[in-house]
PDB file of N, CA and C in Angstrom:
ATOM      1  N   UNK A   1      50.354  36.216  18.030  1.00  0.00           N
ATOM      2  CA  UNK A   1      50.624  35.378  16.883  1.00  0.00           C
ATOM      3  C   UNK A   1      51.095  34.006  17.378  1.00  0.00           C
ATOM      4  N   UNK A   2      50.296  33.225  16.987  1.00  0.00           N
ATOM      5  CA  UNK A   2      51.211  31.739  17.002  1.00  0.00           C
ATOM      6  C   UNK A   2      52.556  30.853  16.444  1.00  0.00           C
ATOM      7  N   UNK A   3      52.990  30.669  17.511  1.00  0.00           N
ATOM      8  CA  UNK A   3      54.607  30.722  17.085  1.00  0.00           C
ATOM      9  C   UNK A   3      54.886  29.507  15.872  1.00  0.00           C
ATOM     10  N   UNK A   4      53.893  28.694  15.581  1.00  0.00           N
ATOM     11  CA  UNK A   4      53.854  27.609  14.875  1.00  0.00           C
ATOM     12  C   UNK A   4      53.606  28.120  13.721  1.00  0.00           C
ATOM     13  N   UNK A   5      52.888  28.862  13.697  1.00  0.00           N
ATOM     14  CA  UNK A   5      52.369  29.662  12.377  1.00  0.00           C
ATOM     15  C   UNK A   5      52.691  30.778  11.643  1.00  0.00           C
ATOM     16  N   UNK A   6      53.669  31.195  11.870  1.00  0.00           N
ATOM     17  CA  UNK A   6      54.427  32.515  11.590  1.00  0.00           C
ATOM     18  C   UNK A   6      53.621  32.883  10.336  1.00  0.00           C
ATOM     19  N   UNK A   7      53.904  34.499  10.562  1.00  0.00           N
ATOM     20  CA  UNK A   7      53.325  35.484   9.298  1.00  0.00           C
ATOM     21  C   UNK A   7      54.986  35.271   8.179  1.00  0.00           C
ATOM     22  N   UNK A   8      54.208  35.473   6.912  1.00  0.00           N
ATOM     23  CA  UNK A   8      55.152  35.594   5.714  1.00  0.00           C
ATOM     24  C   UNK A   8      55.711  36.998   6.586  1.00  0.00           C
ATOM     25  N   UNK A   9      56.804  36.917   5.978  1.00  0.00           N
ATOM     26  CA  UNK A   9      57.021  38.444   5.787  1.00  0.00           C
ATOM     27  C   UNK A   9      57.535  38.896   4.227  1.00  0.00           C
ATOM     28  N   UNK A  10      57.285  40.118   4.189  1.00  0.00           N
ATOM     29  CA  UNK A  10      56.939  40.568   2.959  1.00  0.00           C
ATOM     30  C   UNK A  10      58.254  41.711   2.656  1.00  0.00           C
ATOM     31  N   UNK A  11      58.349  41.307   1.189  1.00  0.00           N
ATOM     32  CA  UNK A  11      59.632  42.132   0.563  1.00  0.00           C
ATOM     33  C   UNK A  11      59.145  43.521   0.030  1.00  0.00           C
ATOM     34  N   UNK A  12      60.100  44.146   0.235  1.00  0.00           N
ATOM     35  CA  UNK A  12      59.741  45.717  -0.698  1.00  0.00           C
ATOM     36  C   UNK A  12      58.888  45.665  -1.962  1.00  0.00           C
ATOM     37  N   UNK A  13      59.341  45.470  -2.720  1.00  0.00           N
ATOM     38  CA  UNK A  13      58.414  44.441  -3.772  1.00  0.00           C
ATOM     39  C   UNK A  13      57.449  44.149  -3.883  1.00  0.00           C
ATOM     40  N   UNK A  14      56.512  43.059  -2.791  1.00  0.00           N
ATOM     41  CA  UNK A  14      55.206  42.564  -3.007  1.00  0.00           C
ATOM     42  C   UNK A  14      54.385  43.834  -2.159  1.00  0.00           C
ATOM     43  N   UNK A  15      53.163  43.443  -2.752  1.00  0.00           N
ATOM     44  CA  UNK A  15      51.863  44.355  -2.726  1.00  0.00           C
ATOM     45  C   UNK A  15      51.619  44.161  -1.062  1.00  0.00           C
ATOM     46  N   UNK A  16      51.170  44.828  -0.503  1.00  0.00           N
ATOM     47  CA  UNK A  16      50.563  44.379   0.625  1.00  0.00           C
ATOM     48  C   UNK A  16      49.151  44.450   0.274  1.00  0.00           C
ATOM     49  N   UNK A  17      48.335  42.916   0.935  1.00  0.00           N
ATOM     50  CA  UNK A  17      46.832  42.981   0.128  1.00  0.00           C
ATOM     51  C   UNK A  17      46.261  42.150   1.796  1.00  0.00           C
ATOM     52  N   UNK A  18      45.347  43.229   2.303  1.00  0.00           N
ATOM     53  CA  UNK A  18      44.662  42.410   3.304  1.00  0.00           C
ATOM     54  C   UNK A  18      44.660  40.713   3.672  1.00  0.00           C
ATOM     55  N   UNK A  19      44.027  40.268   4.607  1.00  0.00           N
ATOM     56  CA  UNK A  19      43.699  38.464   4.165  1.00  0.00           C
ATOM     57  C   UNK A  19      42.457  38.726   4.449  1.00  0.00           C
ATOM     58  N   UNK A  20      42.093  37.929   3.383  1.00  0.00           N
ATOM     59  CA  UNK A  20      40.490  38.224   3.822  1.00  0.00           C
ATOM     60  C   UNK A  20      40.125  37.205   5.249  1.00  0.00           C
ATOM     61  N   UNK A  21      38.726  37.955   5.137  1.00  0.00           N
ATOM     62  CA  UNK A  21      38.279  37.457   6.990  1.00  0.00           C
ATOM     63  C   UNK A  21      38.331  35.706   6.931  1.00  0.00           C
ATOM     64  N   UNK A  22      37.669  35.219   5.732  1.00  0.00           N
ATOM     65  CA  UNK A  22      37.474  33.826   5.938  1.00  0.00           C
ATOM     66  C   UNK A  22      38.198  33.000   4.856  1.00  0.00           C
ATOM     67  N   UNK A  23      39.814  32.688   5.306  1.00  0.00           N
ATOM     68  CA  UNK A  23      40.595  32.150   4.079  1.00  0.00           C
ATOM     69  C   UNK A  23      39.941  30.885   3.339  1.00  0.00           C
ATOM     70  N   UNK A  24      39.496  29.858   4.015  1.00  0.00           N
ATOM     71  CA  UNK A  24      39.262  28.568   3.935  1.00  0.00           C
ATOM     72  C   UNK A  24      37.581  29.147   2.733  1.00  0.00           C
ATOM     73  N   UNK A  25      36.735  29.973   2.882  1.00  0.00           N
ATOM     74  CA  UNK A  25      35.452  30.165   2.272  1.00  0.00           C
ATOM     75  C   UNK A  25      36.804  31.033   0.885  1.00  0.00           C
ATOM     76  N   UNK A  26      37.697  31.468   1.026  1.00  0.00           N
ATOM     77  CA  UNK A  26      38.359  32.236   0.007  1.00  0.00           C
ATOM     78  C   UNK A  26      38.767  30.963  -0.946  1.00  0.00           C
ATOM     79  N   UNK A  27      38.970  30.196  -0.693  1.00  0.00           N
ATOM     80  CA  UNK A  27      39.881  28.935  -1.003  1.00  0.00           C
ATOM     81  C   UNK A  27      38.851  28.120  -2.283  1.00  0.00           C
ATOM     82  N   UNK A  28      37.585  28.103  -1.075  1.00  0.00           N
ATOM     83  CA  UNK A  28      36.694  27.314  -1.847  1.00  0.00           C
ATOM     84  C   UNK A  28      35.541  27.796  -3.117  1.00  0.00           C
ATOM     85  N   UNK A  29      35.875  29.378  -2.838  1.00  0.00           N
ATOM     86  CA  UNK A  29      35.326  30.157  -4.036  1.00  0.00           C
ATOM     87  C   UNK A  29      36.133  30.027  -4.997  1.00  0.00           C
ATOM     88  N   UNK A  30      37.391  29.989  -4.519  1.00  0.00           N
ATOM     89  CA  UNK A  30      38.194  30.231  -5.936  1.00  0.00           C
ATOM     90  C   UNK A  30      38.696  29.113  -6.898  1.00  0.00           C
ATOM     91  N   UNK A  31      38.320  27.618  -5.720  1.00  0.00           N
ATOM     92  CA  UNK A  31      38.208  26.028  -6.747  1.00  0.00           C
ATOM     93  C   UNK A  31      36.821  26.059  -7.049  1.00  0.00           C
ATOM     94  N   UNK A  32      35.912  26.797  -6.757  1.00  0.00           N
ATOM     95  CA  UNK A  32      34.626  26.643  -7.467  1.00  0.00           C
ATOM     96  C   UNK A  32      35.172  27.237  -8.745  1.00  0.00           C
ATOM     97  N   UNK A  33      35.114  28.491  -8.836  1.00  0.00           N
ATOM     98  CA  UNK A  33      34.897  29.674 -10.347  1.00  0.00           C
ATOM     99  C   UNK A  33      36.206  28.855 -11.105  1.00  0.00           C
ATOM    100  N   UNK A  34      37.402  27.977 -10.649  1.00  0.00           N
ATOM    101  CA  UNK A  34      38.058  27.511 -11.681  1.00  0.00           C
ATOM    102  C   UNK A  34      37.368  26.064 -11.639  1.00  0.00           C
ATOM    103  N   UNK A  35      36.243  25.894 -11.684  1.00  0.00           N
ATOM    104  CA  UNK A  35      35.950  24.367 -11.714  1.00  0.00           C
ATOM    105  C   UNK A  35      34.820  24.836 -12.558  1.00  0.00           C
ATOM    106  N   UNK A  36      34.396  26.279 -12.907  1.00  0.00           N
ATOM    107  CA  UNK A  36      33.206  26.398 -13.631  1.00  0.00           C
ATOM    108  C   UNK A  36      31.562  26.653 -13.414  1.00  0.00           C
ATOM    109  N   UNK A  37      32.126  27.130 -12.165  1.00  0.00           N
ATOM    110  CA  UNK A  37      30.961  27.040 -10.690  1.00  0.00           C
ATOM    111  C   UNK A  37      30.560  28.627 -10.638  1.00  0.00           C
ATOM    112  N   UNK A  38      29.646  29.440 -11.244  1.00  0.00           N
ATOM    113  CA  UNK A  38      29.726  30.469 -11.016  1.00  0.00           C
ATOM    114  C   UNK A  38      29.026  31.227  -9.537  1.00  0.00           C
ATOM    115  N   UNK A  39      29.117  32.029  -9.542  1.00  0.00           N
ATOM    116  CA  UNK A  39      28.917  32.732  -8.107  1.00  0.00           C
ATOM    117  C   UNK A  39      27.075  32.069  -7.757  1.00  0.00           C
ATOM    118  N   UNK A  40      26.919  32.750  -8.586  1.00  0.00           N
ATOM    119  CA  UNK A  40      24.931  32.774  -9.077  1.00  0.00           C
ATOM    120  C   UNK A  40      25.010  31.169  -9.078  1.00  0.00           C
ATOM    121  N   UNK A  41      25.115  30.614  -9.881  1.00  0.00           N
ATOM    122  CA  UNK A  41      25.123  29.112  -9.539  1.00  0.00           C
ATOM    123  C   UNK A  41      24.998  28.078  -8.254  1.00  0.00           C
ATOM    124  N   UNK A  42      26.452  28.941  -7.552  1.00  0.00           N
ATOM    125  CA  UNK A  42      26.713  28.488  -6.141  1.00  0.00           C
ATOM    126  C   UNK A  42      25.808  28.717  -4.928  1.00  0.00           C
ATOM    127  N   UNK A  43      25.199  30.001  -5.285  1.00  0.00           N
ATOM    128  CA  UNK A  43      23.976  30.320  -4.338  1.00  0.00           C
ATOM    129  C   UNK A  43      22.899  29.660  -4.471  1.00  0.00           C
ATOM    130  N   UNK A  44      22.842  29.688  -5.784  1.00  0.00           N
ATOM    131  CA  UNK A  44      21.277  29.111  -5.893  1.00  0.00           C
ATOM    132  C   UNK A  44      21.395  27.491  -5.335  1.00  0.00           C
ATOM    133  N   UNK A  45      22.284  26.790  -5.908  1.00  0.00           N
ATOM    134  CA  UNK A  45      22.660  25.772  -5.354  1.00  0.00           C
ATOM    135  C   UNK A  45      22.505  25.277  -3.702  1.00  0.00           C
ATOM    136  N   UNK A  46      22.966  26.296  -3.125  1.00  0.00           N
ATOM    137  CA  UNK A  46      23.527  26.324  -1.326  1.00  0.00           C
ATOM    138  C   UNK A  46      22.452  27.001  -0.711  1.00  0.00           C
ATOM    139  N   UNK A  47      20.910  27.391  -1.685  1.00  0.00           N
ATOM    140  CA  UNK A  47      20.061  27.710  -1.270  1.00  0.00           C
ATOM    141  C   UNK A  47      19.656  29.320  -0.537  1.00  0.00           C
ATOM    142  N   UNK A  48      20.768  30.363  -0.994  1.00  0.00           N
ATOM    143  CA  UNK A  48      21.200  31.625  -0.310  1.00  0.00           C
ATOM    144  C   UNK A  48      20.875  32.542  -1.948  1.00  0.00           C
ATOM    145  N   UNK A  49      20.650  33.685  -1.684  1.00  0.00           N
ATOM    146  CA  UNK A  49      20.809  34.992  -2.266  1.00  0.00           C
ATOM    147  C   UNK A  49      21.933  35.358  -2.809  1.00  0.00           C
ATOM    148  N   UNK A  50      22.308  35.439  -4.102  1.00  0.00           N
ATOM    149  CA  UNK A  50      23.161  35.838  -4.555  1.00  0.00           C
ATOM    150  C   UNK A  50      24.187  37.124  -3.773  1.00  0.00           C
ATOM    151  N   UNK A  51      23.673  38.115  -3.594  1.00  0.00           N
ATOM    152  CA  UNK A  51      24.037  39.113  -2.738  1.00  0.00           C
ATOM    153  C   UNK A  51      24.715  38.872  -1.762  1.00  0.00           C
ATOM    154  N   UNK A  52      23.725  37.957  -0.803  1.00  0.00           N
ATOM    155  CA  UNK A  52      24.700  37.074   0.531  1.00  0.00           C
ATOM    156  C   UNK A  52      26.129  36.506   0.006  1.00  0.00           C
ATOM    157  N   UNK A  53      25.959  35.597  -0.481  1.00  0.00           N
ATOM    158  CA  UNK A  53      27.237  35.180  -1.069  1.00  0.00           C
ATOM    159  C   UNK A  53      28.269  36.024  -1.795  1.00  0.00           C
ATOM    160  N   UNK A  54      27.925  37.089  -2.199  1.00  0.00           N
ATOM    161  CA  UNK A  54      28.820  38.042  -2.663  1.00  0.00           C
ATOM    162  C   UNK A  54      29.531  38.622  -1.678  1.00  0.00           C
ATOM    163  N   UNK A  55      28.562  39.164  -0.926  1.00  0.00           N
ATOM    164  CA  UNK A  55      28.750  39.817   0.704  1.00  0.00           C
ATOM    165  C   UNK A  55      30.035  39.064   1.643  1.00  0.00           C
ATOM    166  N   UNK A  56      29.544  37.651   1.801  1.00  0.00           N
ATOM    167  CA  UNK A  56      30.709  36.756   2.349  1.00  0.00           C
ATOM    168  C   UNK A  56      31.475  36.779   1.718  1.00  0.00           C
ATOM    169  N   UNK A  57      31.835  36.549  -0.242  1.00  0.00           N
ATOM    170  CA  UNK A  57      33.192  36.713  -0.150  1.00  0.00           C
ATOM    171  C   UNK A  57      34.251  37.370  -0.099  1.00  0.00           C
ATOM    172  N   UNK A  58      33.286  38.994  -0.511  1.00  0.00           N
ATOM    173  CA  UNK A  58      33.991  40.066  -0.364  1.00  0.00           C
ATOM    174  C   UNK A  58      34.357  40.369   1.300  1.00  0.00           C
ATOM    175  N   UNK A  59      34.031  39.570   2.142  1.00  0.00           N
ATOM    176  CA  UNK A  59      34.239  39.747   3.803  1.00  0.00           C
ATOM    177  C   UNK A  59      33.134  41.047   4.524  1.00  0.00           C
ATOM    178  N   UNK A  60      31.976  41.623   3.512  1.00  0.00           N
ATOM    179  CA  UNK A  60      31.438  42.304   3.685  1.00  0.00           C
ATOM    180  C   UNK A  60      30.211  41.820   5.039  1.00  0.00           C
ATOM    181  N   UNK A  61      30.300  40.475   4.845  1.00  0.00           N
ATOM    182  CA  UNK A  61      29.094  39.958   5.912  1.00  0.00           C
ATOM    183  C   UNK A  61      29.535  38.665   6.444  1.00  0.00           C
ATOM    184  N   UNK A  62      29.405  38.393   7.675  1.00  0.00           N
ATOM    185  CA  UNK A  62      29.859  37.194   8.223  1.00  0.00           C
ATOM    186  C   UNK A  62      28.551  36.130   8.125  1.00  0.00           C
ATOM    187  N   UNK A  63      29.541  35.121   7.477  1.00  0.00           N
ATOM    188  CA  UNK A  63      28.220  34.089   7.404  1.00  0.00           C
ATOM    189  C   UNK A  63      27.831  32.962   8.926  1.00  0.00           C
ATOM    190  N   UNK A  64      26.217  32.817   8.853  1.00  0.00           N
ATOM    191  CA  UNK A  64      26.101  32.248  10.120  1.00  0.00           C
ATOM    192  C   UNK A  64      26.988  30.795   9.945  1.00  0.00           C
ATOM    193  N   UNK A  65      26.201  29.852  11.287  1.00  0.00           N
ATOM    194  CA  UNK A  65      26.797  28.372  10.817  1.00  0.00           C
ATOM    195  C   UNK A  65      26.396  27.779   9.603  1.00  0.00           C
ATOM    196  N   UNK A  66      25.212  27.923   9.745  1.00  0.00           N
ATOM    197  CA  UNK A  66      23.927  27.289   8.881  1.00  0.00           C
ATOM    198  C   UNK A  66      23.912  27.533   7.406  1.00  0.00           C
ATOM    199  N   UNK A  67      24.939  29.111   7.140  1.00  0.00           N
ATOM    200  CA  UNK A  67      24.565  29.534   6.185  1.00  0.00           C
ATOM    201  C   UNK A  67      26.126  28.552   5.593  1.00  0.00           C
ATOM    202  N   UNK A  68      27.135  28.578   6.527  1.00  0.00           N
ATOM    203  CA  UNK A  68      28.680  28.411   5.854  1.00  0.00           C
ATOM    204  C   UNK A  68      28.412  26.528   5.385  1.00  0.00           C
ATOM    205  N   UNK A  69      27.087  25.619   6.153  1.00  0.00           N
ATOM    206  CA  UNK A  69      27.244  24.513   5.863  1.00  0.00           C
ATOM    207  C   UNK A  69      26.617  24.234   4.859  1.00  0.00           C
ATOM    208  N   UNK A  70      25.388  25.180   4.115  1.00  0.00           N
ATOM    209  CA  UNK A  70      24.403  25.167   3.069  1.00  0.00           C
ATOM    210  C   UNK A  70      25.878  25.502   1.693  1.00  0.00           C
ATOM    211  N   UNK A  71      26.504  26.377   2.145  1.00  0.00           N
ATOM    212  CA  UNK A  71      28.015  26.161   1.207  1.00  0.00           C
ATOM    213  C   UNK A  71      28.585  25.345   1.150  1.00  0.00           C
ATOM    214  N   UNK A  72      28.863  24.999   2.097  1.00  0.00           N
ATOM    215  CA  UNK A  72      29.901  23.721   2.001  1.00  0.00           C
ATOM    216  C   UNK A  72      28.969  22.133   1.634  1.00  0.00           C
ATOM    217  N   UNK A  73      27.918  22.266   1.728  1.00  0.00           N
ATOM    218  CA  UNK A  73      26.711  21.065   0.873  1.00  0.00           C
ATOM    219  C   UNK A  73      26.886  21.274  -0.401  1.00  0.00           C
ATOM    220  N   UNK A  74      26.518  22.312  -1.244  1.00  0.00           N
ATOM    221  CA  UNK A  74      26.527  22.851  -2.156  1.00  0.00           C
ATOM    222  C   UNK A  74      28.082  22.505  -2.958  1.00  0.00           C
ATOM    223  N   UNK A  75      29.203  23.105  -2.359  1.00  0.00           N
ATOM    224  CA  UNK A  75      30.421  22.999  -3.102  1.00  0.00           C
ATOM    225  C   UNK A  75      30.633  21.191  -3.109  1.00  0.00           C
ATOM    226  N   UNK A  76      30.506  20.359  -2.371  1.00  0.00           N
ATOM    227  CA  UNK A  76      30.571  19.062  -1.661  1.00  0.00           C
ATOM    228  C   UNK A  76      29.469  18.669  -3.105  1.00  0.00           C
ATOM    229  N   UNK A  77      28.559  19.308  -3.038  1.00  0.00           N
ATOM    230  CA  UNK A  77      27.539  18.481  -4.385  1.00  0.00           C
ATOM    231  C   UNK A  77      28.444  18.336  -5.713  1.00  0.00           C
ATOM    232  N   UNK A  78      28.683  20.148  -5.843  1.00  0.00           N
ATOM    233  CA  UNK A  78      29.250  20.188  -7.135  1.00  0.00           C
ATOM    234  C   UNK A  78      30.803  19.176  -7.393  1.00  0.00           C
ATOM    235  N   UNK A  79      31.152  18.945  -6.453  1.00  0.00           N
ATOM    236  CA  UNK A  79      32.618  18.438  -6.851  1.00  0.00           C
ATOM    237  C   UNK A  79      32.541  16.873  -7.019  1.00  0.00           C
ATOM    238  N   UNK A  80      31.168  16.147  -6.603  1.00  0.00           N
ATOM    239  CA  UNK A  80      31.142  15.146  -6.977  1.00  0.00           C
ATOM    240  C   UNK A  80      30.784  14.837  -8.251  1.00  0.00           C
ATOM    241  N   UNK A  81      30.111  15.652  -8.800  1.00  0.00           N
ATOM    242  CA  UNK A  81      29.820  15.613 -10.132  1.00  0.00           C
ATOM    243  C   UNK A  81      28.336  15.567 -10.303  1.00  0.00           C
TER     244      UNK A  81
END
């Protein structure tokens, strides 16, 4: 662990809930769908299979380079308007 970066630590209380594999692709799904961006949208957009993109965000499939920059084009389109 990096000493700069310390883990939360967690109270009796909170849930323990995995992190998913790719926080930063977690981040940007979840300012898409509150920006109105639906999943199906985002693929078709970023030029990928709905499925794929499901796959990545559930951490079910690691996305290549190619595939994470056709996302990040895509989210980069939508946020300009």
């Amino acid at each position: 662990m990096n000493p700069r970066c310390p883990r939360p630590t967690l109270t009796a209380t909170e849930p323990r809930t995995p992190s998913p594999p790719y926080p930063w692709l977690a981040i940007s799904f979840e300012l898409a769908a509150n920006c109105g961006l639906s999943q199906i949208e985002l693929a078709r957009q970023a030029g990928i299979r709905p499925e794929t993109l499901n796959r990545i965000e559930q951490g079910r499939n690691k996305p290549s380079i190619p595939t994470i920059a056709k996302i990040d084009r895509a989210l980069t389109e939508f946020s300009k308007g």
